[in-house]
Protein backbone atom coordinates (compact mmCIF):
# COMPACT_ATOMS: atom_id res chain seq x y z
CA UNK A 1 187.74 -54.69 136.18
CA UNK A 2 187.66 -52.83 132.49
CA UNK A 3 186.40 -50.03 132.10
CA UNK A 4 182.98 -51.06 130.81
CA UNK A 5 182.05 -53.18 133.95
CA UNK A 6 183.22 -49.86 135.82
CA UNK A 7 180.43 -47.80 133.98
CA UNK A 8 178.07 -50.29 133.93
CA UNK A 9 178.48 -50.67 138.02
CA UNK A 10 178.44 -46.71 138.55
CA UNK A 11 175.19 -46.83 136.43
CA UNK A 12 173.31 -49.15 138.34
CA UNK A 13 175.21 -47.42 141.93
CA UNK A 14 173.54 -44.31 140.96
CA UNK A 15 170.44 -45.32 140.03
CA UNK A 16 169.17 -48.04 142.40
CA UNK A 17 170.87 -45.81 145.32
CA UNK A 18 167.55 -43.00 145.37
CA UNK A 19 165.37 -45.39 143.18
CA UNK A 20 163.67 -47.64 145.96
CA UNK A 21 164.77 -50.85 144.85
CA UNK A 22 167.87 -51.43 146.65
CA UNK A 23 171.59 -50.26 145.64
CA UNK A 24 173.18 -53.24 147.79
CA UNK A 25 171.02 -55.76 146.07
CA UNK A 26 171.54 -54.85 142.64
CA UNK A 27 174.90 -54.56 143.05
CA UNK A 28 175.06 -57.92 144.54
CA UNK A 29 172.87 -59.01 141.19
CA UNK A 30 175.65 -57.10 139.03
CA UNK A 31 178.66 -58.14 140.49
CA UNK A 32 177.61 -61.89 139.63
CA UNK A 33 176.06 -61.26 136.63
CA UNK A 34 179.66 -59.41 135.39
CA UNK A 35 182.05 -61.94 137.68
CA UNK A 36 183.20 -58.82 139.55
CA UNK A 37 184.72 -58.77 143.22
CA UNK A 38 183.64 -55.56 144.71
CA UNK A 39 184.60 -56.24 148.57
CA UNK A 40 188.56 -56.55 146.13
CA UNK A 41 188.05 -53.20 145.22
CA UNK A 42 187.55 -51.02 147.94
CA UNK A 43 188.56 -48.17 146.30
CA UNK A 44 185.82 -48.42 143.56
CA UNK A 45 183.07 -49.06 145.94
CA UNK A 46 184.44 -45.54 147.96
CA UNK A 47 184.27 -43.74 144.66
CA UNK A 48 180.88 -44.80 143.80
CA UNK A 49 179.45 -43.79 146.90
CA UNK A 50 181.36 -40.37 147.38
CA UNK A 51 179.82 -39.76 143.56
CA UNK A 52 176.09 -40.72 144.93
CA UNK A 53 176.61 -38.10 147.92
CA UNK A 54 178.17 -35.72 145.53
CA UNK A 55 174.84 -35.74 143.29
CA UNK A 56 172.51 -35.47 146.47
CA UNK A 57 174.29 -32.35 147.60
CA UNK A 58 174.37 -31.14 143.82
CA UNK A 59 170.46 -31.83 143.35
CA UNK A 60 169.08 -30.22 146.85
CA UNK A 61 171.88 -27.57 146.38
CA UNK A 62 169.52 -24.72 147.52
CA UNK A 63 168.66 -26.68 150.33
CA UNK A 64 172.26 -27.90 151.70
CA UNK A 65 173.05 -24.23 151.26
CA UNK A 66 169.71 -23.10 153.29
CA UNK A 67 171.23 -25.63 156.10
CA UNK A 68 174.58 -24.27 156.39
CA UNK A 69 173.64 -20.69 156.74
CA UNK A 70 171.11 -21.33 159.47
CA UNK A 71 173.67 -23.53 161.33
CA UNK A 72 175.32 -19.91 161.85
CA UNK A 73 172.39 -18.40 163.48
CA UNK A 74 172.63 -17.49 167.12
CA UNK A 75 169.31 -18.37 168.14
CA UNK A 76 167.81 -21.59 167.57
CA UNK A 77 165.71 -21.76 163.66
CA UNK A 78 164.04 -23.80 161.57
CA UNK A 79 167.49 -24.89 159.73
CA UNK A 80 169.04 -26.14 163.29
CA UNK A 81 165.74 -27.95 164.16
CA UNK A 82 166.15 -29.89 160.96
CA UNK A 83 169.92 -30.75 161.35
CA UNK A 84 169.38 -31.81 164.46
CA UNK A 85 166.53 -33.92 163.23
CA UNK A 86 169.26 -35.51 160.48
CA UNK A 87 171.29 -36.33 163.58
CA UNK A 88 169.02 -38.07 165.24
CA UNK A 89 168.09 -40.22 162.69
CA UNK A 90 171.60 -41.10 162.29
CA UNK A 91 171.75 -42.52 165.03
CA UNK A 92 170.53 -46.32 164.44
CA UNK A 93 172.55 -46.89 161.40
CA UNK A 94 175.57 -45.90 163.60
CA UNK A 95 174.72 -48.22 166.02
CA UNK A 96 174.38 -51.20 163.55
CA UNK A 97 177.51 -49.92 161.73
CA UNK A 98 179.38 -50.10 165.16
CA UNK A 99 177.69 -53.92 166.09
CA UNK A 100 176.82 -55.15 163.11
CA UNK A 101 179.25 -54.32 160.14
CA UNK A 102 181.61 -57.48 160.13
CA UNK A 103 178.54 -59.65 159.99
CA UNK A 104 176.61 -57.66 157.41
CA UNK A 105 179.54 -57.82 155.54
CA UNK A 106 180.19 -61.69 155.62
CA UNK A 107 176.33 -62.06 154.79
CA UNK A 108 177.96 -60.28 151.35
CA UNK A 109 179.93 -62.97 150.75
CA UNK A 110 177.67 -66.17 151.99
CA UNK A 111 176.51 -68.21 149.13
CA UNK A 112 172.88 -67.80 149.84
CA UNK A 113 173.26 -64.07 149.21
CA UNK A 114 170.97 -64.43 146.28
CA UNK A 115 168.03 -65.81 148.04
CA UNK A 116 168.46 -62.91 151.14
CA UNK A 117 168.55 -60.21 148.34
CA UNK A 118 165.35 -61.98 146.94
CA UNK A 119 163.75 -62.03 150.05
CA UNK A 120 164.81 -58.40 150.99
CA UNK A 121 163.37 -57.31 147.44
CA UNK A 122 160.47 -59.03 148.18
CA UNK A 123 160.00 -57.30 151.64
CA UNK A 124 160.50 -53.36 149.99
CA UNK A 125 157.81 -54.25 147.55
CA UNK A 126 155.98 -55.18 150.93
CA UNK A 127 156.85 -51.20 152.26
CA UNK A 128 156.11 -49.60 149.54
CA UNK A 129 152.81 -50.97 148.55
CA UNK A 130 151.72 -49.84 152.08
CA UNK A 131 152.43 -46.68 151.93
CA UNK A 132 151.27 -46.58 148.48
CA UNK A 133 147.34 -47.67 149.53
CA UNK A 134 147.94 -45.95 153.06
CA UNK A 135 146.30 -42.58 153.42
CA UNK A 136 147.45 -40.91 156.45
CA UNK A 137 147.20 -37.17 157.05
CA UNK A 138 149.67 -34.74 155.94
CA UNK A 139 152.40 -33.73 157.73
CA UNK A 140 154.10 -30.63 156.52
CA UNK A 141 157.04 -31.14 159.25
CA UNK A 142 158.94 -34.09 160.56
CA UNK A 143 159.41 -34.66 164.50
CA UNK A 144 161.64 -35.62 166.30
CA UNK A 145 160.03 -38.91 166.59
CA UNK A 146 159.42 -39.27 162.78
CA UNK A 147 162.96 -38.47 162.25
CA UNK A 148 163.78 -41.27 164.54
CA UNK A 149 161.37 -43.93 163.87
CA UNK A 150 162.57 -43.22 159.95
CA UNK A 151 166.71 -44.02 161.00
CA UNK A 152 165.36 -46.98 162.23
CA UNK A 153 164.16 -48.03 159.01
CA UNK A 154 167.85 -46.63 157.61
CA UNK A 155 169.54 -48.90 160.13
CA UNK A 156 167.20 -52.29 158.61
CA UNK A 157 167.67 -51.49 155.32
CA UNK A 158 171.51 -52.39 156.12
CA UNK A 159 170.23 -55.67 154.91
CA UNK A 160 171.01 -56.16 150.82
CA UNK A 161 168.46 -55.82 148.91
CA UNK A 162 166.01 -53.87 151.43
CA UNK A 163 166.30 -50.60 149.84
CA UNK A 164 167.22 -47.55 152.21
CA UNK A 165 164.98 -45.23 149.92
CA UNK A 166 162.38 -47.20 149.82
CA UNK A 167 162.17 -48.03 153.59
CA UNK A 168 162.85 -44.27 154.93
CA UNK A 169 160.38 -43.02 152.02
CA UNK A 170 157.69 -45.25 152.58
CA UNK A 171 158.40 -45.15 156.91
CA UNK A 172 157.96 -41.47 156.24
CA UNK A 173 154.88 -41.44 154.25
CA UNK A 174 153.03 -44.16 156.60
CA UNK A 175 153.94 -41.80 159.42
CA UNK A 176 151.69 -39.19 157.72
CA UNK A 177 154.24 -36.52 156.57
CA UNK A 178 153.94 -35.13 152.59
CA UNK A 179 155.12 -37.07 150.20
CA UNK A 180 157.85 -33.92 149.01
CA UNK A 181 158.98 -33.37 152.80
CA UNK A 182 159.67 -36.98 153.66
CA UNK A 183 161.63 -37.64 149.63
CA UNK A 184 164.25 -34.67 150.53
CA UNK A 185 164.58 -35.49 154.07
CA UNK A 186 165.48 -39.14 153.30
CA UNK A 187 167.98 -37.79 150.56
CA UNK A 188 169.76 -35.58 153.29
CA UNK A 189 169.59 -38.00 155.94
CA UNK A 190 172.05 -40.38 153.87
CA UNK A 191 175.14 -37.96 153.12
CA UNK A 192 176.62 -38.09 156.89
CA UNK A 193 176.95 -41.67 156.76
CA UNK A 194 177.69 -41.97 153.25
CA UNK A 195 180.36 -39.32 153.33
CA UNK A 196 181.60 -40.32 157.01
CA UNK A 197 181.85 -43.97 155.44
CA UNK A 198 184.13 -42.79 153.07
CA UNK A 199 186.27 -40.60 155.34
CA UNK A 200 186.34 -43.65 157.66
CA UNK A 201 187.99 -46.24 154.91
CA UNK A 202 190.07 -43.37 153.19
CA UNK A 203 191.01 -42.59 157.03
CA UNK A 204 192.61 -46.40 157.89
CA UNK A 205 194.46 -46.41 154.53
CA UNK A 206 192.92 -49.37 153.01
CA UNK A 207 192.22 -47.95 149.45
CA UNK A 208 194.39 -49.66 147.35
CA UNK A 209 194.65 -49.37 143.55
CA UNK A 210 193.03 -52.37 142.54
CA UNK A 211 191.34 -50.54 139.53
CA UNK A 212 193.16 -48.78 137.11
CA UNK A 213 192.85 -44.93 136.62
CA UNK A 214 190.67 -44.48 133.85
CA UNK A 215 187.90 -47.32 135.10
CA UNK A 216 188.00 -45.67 138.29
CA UNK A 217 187.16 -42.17 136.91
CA UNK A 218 184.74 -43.85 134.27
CA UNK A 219 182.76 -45.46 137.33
CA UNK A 220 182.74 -42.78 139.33
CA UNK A 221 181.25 -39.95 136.51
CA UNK A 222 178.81 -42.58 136.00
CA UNK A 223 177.79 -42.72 139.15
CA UNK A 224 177.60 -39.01 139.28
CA UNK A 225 175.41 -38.63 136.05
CA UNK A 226 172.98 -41.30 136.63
CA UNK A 227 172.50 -40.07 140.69
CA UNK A 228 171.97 -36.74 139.87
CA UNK A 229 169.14 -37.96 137.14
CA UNK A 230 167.92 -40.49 139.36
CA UNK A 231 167.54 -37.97 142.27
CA UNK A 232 165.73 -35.50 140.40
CA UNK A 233 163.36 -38.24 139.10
CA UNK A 234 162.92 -39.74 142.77
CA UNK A 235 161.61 -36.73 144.08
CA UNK A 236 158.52 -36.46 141.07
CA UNK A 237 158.12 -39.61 141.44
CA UNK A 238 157.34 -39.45 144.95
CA UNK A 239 155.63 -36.21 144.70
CA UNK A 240 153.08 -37.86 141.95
CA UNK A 241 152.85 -40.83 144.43
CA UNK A 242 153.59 -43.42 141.26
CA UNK A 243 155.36 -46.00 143.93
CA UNK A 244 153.21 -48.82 142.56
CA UNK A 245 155.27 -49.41 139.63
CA UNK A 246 158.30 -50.23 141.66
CA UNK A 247 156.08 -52.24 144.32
CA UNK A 248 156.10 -54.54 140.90
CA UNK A 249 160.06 -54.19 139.95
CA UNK A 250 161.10 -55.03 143.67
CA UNK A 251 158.53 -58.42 143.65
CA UNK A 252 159.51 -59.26 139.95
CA UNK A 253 163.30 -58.57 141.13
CA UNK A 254 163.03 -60.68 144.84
CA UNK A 255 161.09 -63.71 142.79
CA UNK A 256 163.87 -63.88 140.25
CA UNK A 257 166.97 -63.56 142.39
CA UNK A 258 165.27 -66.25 144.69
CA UNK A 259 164.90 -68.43 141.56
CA UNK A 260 168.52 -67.91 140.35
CA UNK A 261 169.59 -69.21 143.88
CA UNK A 262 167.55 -71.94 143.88
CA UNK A 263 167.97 -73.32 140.19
């Protein structure tokens, strides 16, 4: 991997991982397009996700720092009631990382990979064009139940090319909670797993250096740069409620990675 490809990849990481059309997927889409073996370099793929939760905690900074100091408080607040609500939305996608990951990980490297991420795509656009026309009430909190029923839709969008933004954003907003409350809590909900991913593979010692120095920097400040853009961008986007226009990238995206797998 030179170090273009490594910019090119931490561009489209940060992006697509807070835009809702699907990190995994266009990743997937990249890595043929460029003839690049990301489950080779393990390293890489840690760096580009550690840069993605770097950026979250960088754009909500006020509010990771709101978290922490109420996490202090002897009696029970606000701030614990919320992290305790990130936990238990947690708790799906750690239950399909623990049964699931091995398999999810060979459907990576199946040759019909194309036509899933097509068919994933196809299925956000699906999400999001529901919640777009839905009009539930306004919810200025998240239960319990919420925060649960939204991990579920975490856990799914372990599938490539179902996007994890997209699903928990539009679960959120078909649930009935406002549009800004449901856009930060799906941000925050990702950084345990993203950042307890990369503890986990840094942890059995299988980052190798299968990309050189400077690529891996390059791809990771990429990464960075674009996530802390795309974040910001996200949450106007969702606060405007302008979802429709990626209802139309996600269907355009699922109808031509189905046709490149079929042709």
């Amino acid at each position: 991997m030179d170090t273009l490809q490594a910019i090119l990849l931490g561009i489209i990481q940060g992006i697509t991982e807070f835009l809702p059309v699907s990190s995994s997927g266009h990743l997937q889409i990249a890595k043929e397009i460029l003839g690049v073996q990301l489950e080779e370099n393990l390293t890489f793929d840690v760096a580009l996700h550690a840069a993605t939760a770097l950026s979250t905690i960088v754009v909500l900074w006020s509010e990771v720092v709101r978290l922490i100091r109420g996490l202090f408080s002897r009696r029970f607040n606000d701030e614990q009631a919320y992290v305790l609500k990130i936990v238990v939305s947690m708790i799906p996608i750690g239950i399909v990382g623990f049964l699931l990951k091995d398999q999810i990980d060979r459907l990576l490297n199946a040759p019909c990979i194309l036509a899933v991420v097509g068919a994933m795509l196809l299925l956000t656009a699906a999400l999001l064009a529901f919640a777009y026309y839905a009009k539930p009430r306004q919810k200025e909190t998240i239960s319990y139940r919420d925060a649960l029923i939204i991990g579920i839709a975490q856990a799914c969008a372990a599938m490539p090319g179902l996007s994890r933004s997209g699903s928990t954003i539009a679960t959120g907003l078909l649930l009935g909670n406002k549009k800004t409350v449901v856009a930060q809590f799906s941000f925050l909900m990702v950084l345990a797993p993203i950042l307890g991913e990369t503890l986990l593979e840094a942890a059995k010692g299988e980052l190798t250096a299968g990309v050189g120095t400077v690529p891996l920097i390059a791809g990771f400040l990429a990464s960075f740069i674009t996530g802390c853009l795309a974040c910001r961008f996200m949450l106007e986007i969702v606060k405007r409620g302008r979802l429709i226009w990626f209802v139309l990238y996600c269907a355009l995206a699922g109808i031509v990675s189905i046709v490149s797998y079929i042709c």
